[in-house]
PDB file of N, CA and C in Angstrom:
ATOM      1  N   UNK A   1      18.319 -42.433  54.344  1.00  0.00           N
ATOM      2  CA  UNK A   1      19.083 -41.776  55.397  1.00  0.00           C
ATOM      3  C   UNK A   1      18.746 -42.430  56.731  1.00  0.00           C
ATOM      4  N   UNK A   2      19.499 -42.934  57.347  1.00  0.00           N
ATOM      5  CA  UNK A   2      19.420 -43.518  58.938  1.00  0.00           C
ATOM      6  C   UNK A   2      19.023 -42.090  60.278  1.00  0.00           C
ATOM      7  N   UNK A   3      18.084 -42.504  60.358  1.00  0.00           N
ATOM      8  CA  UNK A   3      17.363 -41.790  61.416  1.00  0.00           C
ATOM      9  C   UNK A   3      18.084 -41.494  62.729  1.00  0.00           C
ATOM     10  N   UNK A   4      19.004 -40.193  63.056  1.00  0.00           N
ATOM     11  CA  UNK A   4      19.741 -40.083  63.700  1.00  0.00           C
ATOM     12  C   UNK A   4      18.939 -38.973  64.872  1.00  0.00           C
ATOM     13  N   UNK A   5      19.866 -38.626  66.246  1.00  0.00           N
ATOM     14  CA  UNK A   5      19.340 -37.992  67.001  1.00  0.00           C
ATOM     15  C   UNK A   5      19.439 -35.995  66.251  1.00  0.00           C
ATOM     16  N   UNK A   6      20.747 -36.029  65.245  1.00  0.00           N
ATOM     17  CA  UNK A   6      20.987 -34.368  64.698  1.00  0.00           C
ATOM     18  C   UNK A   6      20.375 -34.676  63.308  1.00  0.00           C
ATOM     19  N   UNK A   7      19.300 -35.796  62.859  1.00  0.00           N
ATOM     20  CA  UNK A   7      18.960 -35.625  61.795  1.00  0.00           C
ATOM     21  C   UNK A   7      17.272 -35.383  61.236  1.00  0.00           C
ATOM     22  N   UNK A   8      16.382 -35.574  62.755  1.00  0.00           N
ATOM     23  CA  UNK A   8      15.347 -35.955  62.942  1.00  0.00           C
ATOM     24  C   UNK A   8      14.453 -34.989  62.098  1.00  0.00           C
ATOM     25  N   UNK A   9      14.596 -33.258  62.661  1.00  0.00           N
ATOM     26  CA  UNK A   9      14.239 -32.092  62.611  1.00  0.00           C
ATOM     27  C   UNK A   9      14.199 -32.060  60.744  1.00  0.00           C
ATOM     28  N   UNK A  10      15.371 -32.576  60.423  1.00  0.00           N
ATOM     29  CA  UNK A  10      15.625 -32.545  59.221  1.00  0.00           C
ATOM     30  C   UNK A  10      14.464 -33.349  57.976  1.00  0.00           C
ATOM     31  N   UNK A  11      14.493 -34.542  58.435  1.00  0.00           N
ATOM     32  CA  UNK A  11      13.720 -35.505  58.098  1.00  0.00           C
ATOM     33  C   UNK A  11      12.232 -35.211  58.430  1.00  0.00           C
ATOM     34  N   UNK A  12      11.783 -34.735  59.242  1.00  0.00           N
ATOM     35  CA  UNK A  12      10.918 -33.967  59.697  1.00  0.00           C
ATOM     36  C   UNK A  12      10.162 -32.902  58.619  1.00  0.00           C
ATOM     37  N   UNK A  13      11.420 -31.863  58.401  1.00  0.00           N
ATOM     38  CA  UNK A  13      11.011 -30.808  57.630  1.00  0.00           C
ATOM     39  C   UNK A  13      10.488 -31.625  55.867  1.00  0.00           C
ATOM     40  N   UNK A  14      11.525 -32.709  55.802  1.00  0.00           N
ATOM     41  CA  UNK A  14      11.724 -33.247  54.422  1.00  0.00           C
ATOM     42  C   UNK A  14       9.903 -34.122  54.118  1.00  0.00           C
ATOM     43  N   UNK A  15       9.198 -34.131  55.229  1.00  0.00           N
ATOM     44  CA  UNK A  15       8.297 -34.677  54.905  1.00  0.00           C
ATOM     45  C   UNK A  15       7.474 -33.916  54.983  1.00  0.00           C
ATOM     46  N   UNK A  16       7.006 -33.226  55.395  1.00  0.00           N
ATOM     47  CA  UNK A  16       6.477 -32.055  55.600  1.00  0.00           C
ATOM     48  C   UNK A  16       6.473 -31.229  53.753  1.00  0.00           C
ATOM     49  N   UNK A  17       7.376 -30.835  53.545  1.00  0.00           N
ATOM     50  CA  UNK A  17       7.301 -31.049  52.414  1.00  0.00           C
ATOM     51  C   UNK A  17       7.083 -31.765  51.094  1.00  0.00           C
ATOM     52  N   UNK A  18       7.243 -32.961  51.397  1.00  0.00           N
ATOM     53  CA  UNK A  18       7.428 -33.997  50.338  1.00  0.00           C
ATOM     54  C   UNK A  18       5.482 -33.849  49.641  1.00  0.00           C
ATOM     55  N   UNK A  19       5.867 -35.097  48.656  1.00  0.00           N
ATOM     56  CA  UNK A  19       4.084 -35.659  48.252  1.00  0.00           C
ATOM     57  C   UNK A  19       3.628 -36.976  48.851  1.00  0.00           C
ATOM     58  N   UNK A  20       4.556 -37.402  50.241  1.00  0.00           N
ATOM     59  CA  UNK A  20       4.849 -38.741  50.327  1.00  0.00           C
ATOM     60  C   UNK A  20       3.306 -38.924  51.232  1.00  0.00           C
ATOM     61  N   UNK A  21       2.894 -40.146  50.725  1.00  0.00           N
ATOM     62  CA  UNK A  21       1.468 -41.201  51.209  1.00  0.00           C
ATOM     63  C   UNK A  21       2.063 -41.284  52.588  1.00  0.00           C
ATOM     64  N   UNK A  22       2.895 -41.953  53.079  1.00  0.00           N
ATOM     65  CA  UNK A  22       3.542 -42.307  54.048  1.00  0.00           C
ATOM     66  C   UNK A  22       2.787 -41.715  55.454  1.00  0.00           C
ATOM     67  N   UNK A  23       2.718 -41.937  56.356  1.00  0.00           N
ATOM     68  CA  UNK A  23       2.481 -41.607  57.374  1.00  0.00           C
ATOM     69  C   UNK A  23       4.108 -41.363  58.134  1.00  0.00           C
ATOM     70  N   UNK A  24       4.299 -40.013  59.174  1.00  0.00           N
ATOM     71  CA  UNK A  24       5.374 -39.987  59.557  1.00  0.00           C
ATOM     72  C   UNK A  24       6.321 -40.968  60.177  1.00  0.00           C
ATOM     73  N   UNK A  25       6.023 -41.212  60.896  1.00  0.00           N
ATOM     74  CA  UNK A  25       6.600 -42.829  61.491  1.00  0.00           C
ATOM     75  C   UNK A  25       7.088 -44.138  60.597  1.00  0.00           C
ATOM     76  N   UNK A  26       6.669 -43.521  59.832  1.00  0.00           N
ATOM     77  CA  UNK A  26       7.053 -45.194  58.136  1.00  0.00           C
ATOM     78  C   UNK A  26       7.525 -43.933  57.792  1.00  0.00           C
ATOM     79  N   UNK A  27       7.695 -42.933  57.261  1.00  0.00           N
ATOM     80  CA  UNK A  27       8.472 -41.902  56.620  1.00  0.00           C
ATOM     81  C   UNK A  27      10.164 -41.723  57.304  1.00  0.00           C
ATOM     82  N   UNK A  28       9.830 -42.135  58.900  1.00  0.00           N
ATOM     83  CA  UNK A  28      11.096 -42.108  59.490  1.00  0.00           C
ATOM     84  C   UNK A  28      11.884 -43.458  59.541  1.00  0.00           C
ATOM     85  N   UNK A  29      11.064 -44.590  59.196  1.00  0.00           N
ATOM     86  CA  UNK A  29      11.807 -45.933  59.417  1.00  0.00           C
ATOM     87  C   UNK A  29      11.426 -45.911  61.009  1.00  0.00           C
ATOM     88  N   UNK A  30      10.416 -45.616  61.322  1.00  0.00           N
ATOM     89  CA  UNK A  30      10.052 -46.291  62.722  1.00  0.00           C
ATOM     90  C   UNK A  30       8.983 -47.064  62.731  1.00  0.00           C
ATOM     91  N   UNK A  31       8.750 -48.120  63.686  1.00  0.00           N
ATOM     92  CA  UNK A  31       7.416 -48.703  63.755  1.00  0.00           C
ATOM     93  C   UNK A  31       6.173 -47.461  64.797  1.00  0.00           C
ATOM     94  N   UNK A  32       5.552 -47.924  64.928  1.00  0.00           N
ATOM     95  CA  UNK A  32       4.489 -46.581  65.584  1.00  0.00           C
ATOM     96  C   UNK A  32       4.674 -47.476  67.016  1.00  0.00           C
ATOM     97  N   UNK A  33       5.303 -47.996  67.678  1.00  0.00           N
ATOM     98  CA  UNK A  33       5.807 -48.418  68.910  1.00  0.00           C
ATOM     99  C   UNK A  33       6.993 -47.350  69.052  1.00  0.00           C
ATOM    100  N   UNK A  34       7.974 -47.502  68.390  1.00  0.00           N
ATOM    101  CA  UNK A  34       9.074 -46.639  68.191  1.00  0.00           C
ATOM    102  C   UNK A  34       8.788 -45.243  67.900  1.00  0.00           C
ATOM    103  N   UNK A  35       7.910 -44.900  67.275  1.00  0.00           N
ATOM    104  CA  UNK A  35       7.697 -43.413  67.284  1.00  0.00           C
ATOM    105  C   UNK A  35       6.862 -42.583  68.435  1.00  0.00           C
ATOM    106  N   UNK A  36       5.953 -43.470  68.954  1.00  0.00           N
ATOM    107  CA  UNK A  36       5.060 -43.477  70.388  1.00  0.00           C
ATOM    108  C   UNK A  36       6.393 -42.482  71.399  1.00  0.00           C
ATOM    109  N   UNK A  37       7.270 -43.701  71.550  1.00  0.00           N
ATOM    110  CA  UNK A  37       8.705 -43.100  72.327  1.00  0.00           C
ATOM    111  C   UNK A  37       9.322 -42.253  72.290  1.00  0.00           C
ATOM    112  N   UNK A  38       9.613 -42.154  70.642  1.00  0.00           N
ATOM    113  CA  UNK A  38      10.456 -40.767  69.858  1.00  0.00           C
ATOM    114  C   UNK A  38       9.227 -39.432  70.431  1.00  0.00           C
ATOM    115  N   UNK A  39       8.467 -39.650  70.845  1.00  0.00           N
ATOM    116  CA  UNK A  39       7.190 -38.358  70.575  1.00  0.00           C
ATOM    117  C   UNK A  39       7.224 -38.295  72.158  1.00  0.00           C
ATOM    118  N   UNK A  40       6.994 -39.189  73.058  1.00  0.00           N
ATOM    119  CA  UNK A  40       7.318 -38.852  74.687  1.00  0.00           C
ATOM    120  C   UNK A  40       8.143 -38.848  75.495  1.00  0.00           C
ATOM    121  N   UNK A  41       9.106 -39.583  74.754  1.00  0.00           N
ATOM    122  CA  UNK A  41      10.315 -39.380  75.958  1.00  0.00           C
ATOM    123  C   UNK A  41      11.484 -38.287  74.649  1.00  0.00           C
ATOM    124  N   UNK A  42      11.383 -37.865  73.529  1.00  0.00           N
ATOM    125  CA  UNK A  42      12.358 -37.183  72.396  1.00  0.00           C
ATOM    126  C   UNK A  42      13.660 -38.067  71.866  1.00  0.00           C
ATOM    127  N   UNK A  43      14.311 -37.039  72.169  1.00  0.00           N
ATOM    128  CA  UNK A  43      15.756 -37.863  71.078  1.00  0.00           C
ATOM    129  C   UNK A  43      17.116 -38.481  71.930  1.00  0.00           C
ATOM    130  N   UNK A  44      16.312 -38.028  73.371  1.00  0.00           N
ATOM    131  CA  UNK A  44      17.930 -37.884  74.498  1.00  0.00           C
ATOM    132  C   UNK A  44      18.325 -39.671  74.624  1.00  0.00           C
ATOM    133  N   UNK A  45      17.917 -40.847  74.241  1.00  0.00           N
ATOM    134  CA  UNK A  45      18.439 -41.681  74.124  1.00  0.00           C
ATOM    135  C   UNK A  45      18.246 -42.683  73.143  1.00  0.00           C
ATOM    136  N   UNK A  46      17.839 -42.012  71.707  1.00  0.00           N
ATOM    137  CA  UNK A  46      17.201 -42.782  70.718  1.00  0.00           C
ATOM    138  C   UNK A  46      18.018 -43.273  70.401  1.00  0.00           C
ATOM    139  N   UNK A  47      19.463 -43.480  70.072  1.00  0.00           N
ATOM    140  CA  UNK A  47      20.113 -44.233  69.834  1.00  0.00           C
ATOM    141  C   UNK A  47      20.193 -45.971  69.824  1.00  0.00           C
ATOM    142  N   UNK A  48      19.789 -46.309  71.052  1.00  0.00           N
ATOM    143  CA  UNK A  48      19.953 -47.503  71.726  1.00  0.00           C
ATOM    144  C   UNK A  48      18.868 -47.648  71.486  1.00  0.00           C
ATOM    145  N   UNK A  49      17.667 -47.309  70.994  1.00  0.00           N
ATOM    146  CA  UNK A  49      16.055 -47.832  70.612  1.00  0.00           C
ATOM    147  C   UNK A  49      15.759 -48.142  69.316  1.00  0.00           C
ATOM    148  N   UNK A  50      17.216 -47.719  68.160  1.00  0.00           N
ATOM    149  CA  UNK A  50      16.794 -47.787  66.687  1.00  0.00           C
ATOM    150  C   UNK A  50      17.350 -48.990  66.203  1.00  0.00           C
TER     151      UNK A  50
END
């Protein structure tokens, strides 16, 4: 699933649940540069950063 700004919460919950090794940020298809951002500035212009 492509990591959208109405899908995050979702993907979110889905790991949270899961059994996944993953760390969240590789769970979302972000690098931990990219998730740094997603976590301080949120979702209001993630678009143009993915």
């Amino acid at each position: 699933m492509k990591l959208t700004k109405e899908n995050i919460d979702q993907l979110v919950d889905e790991w949270h649940k899961s059994d996944s090794n993953l760390k969240l940020h590789q769970y979302l298809g972000l690098t931990w540069e990219q998730y740094k951002i997603l976590v301080m500035e949120g979702t209001k212009d993630i678009k143009w950063r993915l």
